[in-house]
Protein backbone atom coordinates (compact mmCIF):
# COMPACT_ATOMS: atom_id res chain seq x y z
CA UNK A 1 110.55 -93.67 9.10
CA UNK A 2 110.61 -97.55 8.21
CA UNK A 3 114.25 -98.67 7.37
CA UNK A 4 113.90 -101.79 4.30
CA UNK A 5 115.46 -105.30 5.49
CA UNK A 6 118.04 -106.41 3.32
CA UNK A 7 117.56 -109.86 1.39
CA UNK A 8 119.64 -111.34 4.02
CA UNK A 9 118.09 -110.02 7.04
CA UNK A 10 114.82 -110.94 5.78
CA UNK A 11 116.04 -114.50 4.83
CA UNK A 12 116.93 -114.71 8.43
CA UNK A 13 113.67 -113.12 9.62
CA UNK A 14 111.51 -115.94 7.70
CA UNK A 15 114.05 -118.53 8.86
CA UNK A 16 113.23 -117.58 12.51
CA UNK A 17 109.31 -117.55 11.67
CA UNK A 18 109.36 -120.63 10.21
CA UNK A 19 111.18 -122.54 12.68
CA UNK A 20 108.48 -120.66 15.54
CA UNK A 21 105.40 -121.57 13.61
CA UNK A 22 106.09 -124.84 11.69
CA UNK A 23 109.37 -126.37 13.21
CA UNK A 24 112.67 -127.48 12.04
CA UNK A 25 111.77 -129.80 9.31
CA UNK A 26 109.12 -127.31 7.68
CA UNK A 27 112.18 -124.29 7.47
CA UNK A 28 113.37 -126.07 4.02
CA UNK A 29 116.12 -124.10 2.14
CA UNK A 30 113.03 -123.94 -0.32
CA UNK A 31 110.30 -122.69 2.21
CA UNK A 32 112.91 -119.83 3.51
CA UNK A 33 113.48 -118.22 0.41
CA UNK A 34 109.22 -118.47 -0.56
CA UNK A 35 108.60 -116.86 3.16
CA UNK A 36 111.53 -113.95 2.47
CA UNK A 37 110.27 -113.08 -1.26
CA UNK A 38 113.77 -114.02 -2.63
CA UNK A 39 114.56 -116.68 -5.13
CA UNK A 40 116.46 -119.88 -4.02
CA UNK A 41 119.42 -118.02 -5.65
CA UNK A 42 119.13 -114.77 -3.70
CA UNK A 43 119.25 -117.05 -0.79
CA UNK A 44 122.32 -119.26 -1.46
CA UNK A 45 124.05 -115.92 -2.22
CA UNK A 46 123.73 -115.11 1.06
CA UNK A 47 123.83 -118.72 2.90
CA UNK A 48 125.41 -121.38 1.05
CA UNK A 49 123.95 -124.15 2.78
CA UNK A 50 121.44 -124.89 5.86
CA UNK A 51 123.97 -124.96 7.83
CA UNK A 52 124.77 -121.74 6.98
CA UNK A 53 121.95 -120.55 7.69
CA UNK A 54 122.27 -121.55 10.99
CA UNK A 55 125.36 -120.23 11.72
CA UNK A 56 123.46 -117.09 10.42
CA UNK A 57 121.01 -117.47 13.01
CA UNK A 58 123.47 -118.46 16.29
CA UNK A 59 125.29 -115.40 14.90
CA UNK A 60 122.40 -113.24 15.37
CA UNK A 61 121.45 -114.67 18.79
CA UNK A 62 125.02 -113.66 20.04
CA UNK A 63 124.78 -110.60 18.85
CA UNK A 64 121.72 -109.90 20.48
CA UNK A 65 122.70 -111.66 23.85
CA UNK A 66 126.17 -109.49 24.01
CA UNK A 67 123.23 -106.47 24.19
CA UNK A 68 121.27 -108.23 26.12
CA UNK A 69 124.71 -108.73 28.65
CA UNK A 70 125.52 -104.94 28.30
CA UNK A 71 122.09 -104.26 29.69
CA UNK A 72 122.40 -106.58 32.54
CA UNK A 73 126.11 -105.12 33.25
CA UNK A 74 124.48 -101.84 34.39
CA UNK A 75 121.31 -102.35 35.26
CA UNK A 76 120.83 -100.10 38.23
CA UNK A 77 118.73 -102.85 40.38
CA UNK A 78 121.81 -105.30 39.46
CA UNK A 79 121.72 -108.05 37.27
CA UNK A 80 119.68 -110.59 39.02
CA UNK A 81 116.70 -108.34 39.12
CA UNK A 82 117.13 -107.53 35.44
CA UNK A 83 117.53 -111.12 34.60
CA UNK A 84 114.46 -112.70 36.34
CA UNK A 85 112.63 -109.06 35.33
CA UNK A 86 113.65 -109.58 31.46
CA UNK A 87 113.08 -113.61 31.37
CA UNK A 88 109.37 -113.45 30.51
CA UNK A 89 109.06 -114.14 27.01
CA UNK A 90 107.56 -111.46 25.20
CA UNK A 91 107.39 -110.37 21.44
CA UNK A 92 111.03 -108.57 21.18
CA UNK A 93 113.72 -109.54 18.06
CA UNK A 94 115.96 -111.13 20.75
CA UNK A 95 113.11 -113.31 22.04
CA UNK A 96 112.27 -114.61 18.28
CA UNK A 97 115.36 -115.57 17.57
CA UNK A 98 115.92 -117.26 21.07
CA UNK A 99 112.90 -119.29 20.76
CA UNK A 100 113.66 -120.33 16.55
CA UNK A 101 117.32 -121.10 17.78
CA UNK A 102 115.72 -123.11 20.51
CA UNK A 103 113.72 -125.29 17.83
CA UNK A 104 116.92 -125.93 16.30
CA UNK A 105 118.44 -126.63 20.16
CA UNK A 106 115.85 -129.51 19.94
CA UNK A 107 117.13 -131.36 17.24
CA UNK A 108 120.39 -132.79 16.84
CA UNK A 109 122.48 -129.49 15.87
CA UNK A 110 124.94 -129.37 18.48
CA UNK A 111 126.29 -125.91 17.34
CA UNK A 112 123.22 -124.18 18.48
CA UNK A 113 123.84 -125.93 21.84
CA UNK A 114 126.85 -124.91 21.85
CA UNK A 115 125.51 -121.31 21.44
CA UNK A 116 123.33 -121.73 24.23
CA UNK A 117 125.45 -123.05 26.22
CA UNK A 118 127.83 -119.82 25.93
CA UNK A 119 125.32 -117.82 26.29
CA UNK A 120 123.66 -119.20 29.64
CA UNK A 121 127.79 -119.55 30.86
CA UNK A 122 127.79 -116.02 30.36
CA UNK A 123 124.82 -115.04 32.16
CA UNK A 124 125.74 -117.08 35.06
CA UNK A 125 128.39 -115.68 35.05
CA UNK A 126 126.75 -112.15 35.31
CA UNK A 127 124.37 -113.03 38.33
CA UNK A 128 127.51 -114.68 40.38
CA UNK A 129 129.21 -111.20 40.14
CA UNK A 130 125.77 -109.60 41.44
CA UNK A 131 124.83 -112.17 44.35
CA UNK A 132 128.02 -112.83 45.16
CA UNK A 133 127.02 -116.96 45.92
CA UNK A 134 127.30 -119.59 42.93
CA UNK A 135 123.97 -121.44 44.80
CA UNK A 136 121.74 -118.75 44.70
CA UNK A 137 123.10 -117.36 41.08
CA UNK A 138 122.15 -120.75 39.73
CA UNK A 139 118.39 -120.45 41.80
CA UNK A 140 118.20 -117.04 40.15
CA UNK A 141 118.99 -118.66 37.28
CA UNK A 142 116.67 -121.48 37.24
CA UNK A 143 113.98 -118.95 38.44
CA UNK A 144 114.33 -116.72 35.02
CA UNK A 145 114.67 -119.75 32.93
CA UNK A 146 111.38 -121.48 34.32
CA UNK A 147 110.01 -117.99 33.75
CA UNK A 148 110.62 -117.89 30.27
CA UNK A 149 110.00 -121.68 29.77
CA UNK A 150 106.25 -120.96 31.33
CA UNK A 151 106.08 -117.91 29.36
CA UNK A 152 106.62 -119.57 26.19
CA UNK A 153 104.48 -122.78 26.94
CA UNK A 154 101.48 -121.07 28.71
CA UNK A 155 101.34 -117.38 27.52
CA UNK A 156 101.68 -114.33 29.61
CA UNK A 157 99.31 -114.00 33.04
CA UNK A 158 96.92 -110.57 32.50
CA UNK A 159 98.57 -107.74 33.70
CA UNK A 160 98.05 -107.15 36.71
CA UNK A 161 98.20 -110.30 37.83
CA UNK A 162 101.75 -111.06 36.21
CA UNK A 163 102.58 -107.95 37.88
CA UNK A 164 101.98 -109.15 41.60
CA UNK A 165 103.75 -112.24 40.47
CA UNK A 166 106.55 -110.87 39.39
CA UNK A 167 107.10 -108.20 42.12
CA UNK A 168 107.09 -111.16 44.37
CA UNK A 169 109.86 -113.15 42.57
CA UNK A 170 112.10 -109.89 42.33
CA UNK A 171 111.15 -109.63 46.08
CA UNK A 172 112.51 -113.11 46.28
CA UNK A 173 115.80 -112.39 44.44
CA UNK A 174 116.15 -109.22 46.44
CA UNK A 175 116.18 -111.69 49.60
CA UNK A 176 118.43 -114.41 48.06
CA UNK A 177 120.72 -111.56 46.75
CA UNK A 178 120.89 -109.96 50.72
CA UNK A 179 121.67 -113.55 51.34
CA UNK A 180 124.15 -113.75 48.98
CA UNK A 181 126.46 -110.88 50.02
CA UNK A 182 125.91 -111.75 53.60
């Protein structure tokens, strides 16, 4: 059964795709509304402002994230592996709206910094209480992010060869985790 977005989830939905495929300056108040099928109106009644809309978004990437943080919490290989296993970029609602918040991230809107900020504190945070070592949670760290950043910037390997590369990063985590609680 398909569930019908609401005006406002939609709104937010064409808000994301616009800042993926045209950037910040092309996700007008205007160009929102045209790409959810609402009238300027319908979307002022729901976000009075760009900024707003925004907030909207940052609201929906922490929503997503605190998920994303429950997952990690019991992940039965432990966080680290989930976090370097779950940082390639792939076509999930969480990674949209991580990758439109990060257009915004670009510019000069320090409140979706901010948001990132919290979010990568948190998930620190997570990987220190796994490995046990704030050196090698930040090197796990800095391994999922570069992960995700070549993800988004150069596309996903074929299969079976992103496979045998990523088996061999968790392999690496597995020895800087044993490391770690050593």
């Amino acid at each position: 059964m398909t569930t019908q977005l609401s005006a406002r989830e939609r709104v937010l939905l064409a808000f994301e795709d616009l800042l993926i495929s045209d950037g910040e300056r092309a996700a007008t108040l205007d160009a929102v509304a045209a790409a959810a099928g609402v009238s300027k109106g319908g979307l002022l009644y729901h976000f009075k402002s760009r900024e707003a809309l925004t907030a909207g978004l940052v609201a929906k990437m922490r929503e997503q994230a605190e998920t994303d943080f429950a997952q990690m919490r019991i992940a039965p290989e432990g966080g680290a592996h989930y976090y370097v296993k779950t940082s390639v970029v792939g076509d999930s609602t969480f990674d949209r709206t991580l990758i439109a918040a990060m257009r915004l991230a670009q510019g000069e809107d320090h409140t979706v910094r901010a948001a990132f900020e919290e979010l990568h504190t948190t998930w620190l945070e997570l990987l220190l209480a796994d490995v046990g070592d704030p050196a090698i949670a930040r090197a796990i760290m800095l391994i999922g992010d570069g992960l995700y950043y070549n993800a988004a910037l150069f596309g996903i390997p074929p299969s079976n060869e992103a496979q045998g590369e990523m088996q061999a990063l968790l392999d690496v985590v597995a020895e800087l985790k044993s490391r770690g609680r050593s």
